[in-house]
N, C-alpha and C. Protein backbone atom coordinates (compact mmCIF):
# COMPACT_ATOMS: atom_id res chain seq x y z
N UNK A 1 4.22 -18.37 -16.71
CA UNK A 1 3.32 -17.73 -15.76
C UNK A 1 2.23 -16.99 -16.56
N UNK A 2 1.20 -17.27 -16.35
CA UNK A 2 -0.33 -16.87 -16.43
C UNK A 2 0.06 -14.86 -16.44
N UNK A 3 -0.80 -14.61 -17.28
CA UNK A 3 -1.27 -12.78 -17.12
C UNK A 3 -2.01 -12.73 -15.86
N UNK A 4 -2.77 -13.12 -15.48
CA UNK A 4 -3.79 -13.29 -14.26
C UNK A 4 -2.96 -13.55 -12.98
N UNK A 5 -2.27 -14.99 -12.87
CA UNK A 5 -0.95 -15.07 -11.79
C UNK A 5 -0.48 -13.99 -11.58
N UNK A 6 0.37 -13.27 -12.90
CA UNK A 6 0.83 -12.65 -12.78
C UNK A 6 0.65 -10.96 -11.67
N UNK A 7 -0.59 -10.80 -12.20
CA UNK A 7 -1.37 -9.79 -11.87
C UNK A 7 -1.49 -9.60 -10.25
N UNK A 8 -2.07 -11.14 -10.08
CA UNK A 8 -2.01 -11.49 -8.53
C UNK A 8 -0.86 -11.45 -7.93
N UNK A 9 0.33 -11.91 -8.12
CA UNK A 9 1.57 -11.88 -7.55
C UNK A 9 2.28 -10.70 -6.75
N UNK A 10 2.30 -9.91 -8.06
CA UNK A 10 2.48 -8.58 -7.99
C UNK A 10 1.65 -7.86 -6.76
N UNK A 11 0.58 -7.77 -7.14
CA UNK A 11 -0.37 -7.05 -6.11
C UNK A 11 0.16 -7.43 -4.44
N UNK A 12 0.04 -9.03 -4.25
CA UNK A 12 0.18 -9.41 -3.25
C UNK A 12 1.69 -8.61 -2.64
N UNK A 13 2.67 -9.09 -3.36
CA UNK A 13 3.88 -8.51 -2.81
C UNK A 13 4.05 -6.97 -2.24
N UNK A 14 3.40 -6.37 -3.14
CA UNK A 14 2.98 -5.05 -3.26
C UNK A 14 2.82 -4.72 -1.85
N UNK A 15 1.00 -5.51 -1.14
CA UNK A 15 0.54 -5.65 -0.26
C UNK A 15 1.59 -5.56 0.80
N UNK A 16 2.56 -6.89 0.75
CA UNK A 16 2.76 -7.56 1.75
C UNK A 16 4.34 -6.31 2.03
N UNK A 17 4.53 -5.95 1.11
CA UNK A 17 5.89 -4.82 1.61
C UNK A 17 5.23 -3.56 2.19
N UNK A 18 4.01 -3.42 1.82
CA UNK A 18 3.66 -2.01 2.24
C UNK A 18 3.26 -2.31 4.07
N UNK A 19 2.57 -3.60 4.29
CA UNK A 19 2.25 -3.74 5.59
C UNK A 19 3.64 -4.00 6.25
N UNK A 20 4.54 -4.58 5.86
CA UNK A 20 5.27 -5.19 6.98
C UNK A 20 6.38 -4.18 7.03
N UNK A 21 6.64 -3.11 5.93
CA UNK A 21 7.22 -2.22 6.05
C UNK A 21 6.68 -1.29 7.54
N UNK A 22 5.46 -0.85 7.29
CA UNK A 22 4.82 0.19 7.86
C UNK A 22 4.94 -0.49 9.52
N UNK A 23 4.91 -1.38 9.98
CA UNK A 23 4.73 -2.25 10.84
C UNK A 23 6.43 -1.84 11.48
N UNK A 24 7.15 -2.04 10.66
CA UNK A 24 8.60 -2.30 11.07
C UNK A 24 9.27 -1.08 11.16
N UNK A 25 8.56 0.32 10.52
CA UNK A 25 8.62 1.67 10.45
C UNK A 25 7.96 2.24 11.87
N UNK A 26 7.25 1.98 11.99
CA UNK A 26 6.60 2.59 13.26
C UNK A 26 7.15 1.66 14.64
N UNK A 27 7.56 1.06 14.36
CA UNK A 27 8.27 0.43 15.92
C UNK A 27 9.92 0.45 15.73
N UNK A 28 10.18 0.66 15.06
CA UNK A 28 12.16 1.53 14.60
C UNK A 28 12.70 2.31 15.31
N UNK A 29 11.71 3.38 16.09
CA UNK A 29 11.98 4.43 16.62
C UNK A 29 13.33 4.66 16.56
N UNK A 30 13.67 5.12 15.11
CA UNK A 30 14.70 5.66 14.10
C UNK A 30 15.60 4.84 14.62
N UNK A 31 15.66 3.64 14.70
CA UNK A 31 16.84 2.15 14.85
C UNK A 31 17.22 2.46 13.07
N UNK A 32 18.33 2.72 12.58
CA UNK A 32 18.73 3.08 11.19
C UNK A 32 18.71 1.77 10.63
N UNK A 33 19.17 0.85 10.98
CA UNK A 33 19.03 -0.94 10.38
C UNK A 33 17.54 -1.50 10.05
N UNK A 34 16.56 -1.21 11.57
CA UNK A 34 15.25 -1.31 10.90
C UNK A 34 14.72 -0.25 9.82
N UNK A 35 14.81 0.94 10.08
CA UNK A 35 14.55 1.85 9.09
C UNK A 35 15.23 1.66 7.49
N UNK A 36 16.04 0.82 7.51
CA UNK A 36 16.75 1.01 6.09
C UNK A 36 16.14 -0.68 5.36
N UNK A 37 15.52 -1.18 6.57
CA UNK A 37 14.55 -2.84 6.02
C UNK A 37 13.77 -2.51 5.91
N UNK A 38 12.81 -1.50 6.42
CA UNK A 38 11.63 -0.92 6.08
C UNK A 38 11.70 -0.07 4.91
N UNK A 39 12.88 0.71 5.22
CA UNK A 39 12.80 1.59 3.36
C UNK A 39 12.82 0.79 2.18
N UNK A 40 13.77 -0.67 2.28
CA UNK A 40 13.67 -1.17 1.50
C UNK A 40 12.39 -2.26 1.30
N UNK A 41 12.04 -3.13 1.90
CA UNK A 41 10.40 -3.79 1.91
C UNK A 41 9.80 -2.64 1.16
N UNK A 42 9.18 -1.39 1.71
CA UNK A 42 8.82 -0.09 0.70
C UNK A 42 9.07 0.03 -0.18
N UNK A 43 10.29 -0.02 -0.93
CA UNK A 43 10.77 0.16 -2.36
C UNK A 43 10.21 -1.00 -3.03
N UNK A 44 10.49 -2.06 -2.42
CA UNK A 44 10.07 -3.69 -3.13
C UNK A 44 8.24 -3.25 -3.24
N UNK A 45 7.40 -2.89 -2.56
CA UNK A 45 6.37 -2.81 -2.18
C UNK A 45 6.04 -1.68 -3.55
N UNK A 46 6.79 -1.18 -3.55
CA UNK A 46 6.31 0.46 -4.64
C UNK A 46 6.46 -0.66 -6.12
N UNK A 47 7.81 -0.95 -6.44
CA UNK A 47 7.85 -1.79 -7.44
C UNK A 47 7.23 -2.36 -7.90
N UNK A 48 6.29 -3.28 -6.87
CA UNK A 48 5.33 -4.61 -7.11
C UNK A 48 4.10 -3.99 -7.59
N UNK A 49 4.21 -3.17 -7.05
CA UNK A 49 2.82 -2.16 -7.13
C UNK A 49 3.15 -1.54 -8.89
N UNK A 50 3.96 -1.09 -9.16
CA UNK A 50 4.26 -0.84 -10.88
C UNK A 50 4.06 -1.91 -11.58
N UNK A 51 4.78 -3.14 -11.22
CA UNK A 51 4.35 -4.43 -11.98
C UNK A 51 3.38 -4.96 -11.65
N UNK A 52 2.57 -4.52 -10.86
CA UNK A 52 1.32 -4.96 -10.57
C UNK A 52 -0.04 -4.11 -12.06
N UNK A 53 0.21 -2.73 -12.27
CA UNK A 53 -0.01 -2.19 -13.09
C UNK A 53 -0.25 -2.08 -14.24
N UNK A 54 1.80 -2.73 -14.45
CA UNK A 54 1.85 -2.46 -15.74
C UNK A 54 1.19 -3.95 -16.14
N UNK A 55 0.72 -5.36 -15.69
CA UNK A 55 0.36 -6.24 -15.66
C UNK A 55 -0.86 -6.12 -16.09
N UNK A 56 -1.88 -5.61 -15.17
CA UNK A 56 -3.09 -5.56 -15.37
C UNK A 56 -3.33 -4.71 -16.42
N UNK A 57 -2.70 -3.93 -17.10
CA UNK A 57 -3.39 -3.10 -18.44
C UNK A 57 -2.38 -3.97 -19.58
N UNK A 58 -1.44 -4.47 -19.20
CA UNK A 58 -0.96 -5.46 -20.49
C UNK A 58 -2.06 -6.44 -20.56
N UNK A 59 -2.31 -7.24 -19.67
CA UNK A 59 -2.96 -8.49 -19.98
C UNK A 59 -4.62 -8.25 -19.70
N UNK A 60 -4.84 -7.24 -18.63
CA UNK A 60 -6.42 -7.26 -18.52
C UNK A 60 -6.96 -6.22 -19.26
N UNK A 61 -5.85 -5.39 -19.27
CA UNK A 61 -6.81 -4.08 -20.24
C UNK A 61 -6.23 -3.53 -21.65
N UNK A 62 -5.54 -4.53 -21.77
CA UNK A 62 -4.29 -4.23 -23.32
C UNK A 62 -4.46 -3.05 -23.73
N UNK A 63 -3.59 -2.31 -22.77
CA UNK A 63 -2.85 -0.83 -22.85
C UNK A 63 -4.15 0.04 -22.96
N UNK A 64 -5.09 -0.31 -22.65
CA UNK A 64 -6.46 0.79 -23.32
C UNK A 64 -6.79 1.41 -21.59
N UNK A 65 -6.58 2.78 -21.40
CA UNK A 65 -7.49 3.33 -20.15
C UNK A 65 -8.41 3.72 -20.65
N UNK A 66 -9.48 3.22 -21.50
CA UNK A 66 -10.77 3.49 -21.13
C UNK A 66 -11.46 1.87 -20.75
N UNK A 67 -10.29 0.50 -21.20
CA UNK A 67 -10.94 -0.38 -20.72
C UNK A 67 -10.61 -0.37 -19.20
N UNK A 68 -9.79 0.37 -18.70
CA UNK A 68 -9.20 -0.02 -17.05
C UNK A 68 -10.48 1.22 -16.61
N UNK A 69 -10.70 2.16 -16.87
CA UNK A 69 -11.54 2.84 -16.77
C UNK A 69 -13.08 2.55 -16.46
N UNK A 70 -13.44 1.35 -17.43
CA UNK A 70 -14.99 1.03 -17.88
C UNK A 70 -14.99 -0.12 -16.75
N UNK A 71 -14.00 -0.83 -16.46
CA UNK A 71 -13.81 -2.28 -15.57
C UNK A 71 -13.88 -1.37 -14.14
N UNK A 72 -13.13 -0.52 -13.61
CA UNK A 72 -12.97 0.93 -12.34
C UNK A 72 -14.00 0.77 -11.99
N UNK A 73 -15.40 1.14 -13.34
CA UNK A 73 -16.57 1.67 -12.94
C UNK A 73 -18.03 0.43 -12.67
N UNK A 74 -17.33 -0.49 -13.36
CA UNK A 74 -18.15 -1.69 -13.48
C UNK A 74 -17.67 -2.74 -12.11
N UNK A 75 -17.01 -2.06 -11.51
CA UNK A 75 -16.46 -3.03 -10.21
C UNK A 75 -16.59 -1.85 -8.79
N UNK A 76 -17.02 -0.60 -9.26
CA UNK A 76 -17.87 0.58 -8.37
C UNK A 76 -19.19 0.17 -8.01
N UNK A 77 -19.43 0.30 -9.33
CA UNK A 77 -20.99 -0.11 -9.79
C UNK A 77 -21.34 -1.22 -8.58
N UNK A 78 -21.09 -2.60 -9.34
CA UNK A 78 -21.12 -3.66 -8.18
C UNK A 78 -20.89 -3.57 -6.79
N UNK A 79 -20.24 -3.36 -6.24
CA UNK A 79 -20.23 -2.83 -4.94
C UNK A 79 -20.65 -1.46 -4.67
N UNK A 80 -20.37 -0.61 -4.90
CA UNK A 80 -21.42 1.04 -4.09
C UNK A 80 -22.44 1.41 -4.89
N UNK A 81 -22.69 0.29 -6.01
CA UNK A 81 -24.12 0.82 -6.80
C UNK A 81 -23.65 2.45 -7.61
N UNK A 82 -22.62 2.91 -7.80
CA UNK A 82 -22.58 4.00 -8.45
C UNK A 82 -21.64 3.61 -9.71
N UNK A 83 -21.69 3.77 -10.99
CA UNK A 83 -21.19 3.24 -12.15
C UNK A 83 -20.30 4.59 -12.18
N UNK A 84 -19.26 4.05 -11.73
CA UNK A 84 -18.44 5.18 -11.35
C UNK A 84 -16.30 5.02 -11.70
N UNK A 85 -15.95 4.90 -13.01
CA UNK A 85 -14.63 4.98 -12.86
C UNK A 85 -13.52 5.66 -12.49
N UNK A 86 -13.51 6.93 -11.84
CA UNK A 86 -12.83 7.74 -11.12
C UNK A 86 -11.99 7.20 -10.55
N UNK A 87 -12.13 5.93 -9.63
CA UNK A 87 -11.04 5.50 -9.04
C UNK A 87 -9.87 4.86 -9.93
N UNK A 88 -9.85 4.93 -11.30
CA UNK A 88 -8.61 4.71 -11.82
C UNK A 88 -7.82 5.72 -11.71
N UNK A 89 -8.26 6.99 -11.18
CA UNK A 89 -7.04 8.46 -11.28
C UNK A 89 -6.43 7.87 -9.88
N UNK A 90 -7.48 7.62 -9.15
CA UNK A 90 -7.13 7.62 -7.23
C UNK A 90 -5.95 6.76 -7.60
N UNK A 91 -5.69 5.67 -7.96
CA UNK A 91 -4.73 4.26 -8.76
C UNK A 91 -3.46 5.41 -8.87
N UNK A 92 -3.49 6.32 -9.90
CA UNK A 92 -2.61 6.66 -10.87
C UNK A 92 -1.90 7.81 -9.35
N UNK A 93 -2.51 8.22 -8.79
CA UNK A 93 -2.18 9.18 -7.67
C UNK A 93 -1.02 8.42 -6.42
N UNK A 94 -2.09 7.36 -6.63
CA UNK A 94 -1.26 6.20 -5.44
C UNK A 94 0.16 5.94 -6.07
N UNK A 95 0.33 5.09 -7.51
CA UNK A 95 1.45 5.40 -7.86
C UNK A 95 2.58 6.51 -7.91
N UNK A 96 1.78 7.00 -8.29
CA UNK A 96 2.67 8.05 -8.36
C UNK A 96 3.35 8.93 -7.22
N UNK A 97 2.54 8.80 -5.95
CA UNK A 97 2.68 9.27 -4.90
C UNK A 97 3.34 8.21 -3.90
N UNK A 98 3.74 6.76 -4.52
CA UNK A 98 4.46 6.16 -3.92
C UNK A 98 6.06 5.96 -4.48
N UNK A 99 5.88 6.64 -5.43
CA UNK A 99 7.25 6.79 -6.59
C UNK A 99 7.52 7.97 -5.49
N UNK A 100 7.04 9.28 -5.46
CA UNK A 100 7.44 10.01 -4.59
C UNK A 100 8.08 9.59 -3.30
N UNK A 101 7.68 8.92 -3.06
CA UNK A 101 7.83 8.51 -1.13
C UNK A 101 9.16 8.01 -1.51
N UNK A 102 8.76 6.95 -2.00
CA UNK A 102 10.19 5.89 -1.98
C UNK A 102 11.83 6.92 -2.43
N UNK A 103 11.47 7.79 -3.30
CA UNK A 103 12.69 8.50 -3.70
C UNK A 103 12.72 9.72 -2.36
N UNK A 104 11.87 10.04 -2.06
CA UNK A 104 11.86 11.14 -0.50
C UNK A 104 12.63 9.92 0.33
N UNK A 105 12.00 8.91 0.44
CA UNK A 105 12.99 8.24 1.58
C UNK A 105 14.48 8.02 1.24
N UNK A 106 14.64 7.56 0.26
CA UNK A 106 16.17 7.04 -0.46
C UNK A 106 16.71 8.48 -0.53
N UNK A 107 16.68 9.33 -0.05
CA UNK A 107 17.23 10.68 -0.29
C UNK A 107 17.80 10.84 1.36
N UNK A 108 17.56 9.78 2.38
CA UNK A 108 18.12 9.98 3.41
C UNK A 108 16.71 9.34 4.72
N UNK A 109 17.27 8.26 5.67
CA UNK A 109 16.17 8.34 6.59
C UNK A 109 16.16 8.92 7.61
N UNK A 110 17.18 10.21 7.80
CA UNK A 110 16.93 11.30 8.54
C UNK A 110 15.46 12.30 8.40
N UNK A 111 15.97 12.59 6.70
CA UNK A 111 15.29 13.77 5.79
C UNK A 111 13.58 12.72 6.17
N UNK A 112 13.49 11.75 5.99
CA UNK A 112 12.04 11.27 5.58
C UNK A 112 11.44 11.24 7.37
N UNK A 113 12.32 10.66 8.16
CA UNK A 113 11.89 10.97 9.45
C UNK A 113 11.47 11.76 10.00
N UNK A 114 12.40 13.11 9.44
CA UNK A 114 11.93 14.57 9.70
C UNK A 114 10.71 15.47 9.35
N UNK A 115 10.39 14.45 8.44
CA UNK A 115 9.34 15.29 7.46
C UNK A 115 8.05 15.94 8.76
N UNK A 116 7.30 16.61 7.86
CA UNK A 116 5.72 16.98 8.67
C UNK A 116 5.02 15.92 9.02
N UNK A 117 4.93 15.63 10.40
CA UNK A 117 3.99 14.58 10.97
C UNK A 117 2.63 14.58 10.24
N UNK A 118 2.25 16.21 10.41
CA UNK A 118 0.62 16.30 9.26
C UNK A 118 0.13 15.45 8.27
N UNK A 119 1.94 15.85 7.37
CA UNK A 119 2.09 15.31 5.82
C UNK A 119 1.87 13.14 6.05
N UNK A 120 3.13 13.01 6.86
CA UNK A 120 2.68 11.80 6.75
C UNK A 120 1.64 11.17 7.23
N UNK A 121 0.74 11.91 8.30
CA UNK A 121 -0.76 10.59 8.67
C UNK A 121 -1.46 11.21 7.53
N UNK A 122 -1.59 11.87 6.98
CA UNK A 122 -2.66 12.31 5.55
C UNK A 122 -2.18 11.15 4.55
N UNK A 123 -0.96 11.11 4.50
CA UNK A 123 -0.31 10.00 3.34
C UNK A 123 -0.75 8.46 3.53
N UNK A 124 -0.11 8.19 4.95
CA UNK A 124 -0.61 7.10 5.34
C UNK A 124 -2.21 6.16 5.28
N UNK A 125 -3.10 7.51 6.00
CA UNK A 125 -4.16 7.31 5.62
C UNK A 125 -4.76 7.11 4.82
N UNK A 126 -4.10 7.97 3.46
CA UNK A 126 -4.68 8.12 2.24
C UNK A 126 -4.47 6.50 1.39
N UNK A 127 -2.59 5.91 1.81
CA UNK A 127 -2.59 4.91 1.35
C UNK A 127 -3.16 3.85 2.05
N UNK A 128 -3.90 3.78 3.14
CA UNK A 128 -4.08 2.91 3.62
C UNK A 128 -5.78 2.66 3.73
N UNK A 129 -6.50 3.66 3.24
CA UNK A 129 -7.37 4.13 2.90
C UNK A 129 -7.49 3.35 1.65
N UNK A 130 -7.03 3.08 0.23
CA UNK A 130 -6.95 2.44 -0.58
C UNK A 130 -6.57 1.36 -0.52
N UNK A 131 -5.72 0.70 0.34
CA UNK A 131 -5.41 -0.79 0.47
C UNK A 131 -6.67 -1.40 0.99
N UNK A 132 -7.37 -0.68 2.13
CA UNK A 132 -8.24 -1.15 2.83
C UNK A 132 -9.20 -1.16 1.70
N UNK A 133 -9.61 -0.41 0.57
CA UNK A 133 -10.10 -1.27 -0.37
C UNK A 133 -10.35 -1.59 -1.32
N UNK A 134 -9.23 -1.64 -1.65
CA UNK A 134 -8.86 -3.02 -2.28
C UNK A 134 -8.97 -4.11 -1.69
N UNK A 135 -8.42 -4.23 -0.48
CA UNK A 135 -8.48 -5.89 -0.12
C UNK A 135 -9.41 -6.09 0.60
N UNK A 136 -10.79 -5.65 1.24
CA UNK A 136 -11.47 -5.81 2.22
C UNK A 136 -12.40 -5.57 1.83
N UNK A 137 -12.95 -4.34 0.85
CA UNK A 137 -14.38 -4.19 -0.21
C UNK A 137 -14.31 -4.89 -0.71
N UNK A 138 -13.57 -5.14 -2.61
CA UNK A 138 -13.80 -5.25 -3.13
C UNK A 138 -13.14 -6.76 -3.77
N UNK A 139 -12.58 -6.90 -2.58
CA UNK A 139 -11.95 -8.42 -2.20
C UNK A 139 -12.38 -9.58 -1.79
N UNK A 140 -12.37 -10.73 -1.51
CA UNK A 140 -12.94 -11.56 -1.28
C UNK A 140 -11.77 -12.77 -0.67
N UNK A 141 -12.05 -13.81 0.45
CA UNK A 141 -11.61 -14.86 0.35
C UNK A 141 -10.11 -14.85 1.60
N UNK A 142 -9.12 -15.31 1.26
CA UNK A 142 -8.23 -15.11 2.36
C UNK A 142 -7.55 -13.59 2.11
N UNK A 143 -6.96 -13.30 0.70
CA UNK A 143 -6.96 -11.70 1.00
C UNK A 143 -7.38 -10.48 1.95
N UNK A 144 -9.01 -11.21 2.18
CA UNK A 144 -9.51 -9.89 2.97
C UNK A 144 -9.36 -10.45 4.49
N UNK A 145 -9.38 -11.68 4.37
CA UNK A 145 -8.86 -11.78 5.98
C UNK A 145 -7.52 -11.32 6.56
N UNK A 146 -6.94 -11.66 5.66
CA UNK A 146 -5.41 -11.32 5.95
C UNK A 146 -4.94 -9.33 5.69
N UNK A 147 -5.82 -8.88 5.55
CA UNK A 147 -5.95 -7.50 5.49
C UNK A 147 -6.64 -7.22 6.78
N UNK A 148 -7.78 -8.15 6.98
CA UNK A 148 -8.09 -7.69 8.18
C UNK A 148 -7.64 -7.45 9.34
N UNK A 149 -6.36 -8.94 9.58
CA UNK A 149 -5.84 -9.24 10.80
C UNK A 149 -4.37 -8.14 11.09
N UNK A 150 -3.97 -7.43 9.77
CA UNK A 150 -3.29 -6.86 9.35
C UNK A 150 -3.48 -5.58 9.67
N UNK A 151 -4.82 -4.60 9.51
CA UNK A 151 -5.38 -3.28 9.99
C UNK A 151 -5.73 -3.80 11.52
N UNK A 152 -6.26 -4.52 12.20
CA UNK A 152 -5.96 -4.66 13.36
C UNK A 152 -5.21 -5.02 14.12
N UNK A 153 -3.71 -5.66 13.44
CA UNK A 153 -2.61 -5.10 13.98
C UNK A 153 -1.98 -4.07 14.33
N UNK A 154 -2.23 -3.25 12.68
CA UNK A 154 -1.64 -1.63 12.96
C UNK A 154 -2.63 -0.75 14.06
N UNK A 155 -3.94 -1.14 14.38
CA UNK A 155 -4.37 -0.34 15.34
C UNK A 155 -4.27 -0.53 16.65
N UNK A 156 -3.92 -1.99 16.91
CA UNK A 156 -2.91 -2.25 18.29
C UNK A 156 -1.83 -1.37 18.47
N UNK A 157 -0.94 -1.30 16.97
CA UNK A 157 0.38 -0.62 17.39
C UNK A 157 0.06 0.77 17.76
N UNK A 158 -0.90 1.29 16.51
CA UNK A 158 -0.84 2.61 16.63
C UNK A 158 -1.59 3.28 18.24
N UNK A 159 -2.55 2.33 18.66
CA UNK A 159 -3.12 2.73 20.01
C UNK A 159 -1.84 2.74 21.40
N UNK A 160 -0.77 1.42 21.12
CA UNK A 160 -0.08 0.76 22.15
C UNK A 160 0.93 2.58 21.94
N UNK A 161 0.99 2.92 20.82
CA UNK A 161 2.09 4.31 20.55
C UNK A 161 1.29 5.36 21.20
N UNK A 162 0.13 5.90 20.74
CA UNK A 162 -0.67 7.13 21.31
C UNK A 162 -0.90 6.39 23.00
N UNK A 163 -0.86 5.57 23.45
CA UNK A 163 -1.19 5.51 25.21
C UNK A 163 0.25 5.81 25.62
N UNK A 164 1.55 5.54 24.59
CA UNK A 164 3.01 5.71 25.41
C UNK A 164 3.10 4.07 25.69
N UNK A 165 2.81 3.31 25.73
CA UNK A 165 2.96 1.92 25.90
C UNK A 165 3.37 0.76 24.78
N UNK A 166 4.27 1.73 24.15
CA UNK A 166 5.39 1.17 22.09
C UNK A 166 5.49 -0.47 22.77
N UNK A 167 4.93 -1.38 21.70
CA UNK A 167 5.95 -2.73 21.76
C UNK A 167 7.64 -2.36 21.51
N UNK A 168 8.14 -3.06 22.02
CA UNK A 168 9.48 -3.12 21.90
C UNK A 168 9.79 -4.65 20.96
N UNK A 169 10.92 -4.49 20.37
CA UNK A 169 11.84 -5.58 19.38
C UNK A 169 12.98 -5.47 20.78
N UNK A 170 13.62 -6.80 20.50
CA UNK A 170 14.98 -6.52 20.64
C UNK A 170 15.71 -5.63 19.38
N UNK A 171 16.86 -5.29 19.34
CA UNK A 171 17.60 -5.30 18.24
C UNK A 171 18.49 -6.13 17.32
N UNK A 172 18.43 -7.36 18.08
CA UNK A 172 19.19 -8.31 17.47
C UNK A 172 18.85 -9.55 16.73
């Protein structure tokens, strides 16, 4: 397998646990079986997202953050016209703040249920805020479609939840 494959793989999985988690989290309404497929998709999702990482500075930026840094700003640049690498910290925050989550959840899906509603739409947003772009700015091709059809899923759910009108699963 290719450094580049590689790179892609990762990311995607990454992607694809964080949506279908979040998807399967918000319609659980604390069902402990869905909640503990969603904690885990999440964990898989946090993971992919490390080997997604540690991938791209092995093979695209060989261990150097000022080349992941200079590429940040040269892929800013191109799209918002500002030659700007900052968003490699936003990167390092996301990780790290999804290392958090995943061990807050595995600590109990009572405790993570319970948490501050505040805390989690700031989180949510924040991560979803960054997925959105990644895959929809600065993305191209079926990625960003499939992100698309993906954020306008979650705003079905999340609208069908704020009217009181939740899709329902069976449970079985």
């Amino acid at each position: 397998m290719t450094g580049e494959l590689l790179i892609k793989i990762t990311v995607w999985i990454s992607l694809a646990g964080y949506a279908i988690a979040l998807i399967i989290f918000l319609q659980s309404k604390g069902r402990l079986k869905w909640d503990a497929f969603a904690r885990l998709l999440w964990t898989t999702g946090c993971i992919a997202m490390l080997a997604h990482a540690v991938s791209a500075f092995h093979f695209h930026h060989h261990w150097s953050h000022t080349a992941a840094f200079n590429e940040t700003a040269r892929q800013t640049a191109k799209v918002y016209g500002l030659n700007w690498g900052g968003g490699i910290f936003i990167n390092y925050i996301l990780i790290i703040g999804w290392i958090l989550d995943v061990i807050w959840w595995w600590r109990g899906l009572t405790i993570y249920r319970n948490r501050s509603k505040i805390f989690s739409i700031a989180w949510h947003v924040f991560l979803f805020f960054i997925f959105f772009n990644a895959t929809v700015v600065f993305e191209d091709g079926i990625l960003r479609w499939l992100w698309i059809v993906f954020s306008l899923a979650l705003l079905f759910i999340l609208f069908q939840k704020s009217s009181g009108r939740s899709i329902t699963f069976n449970e079985s």
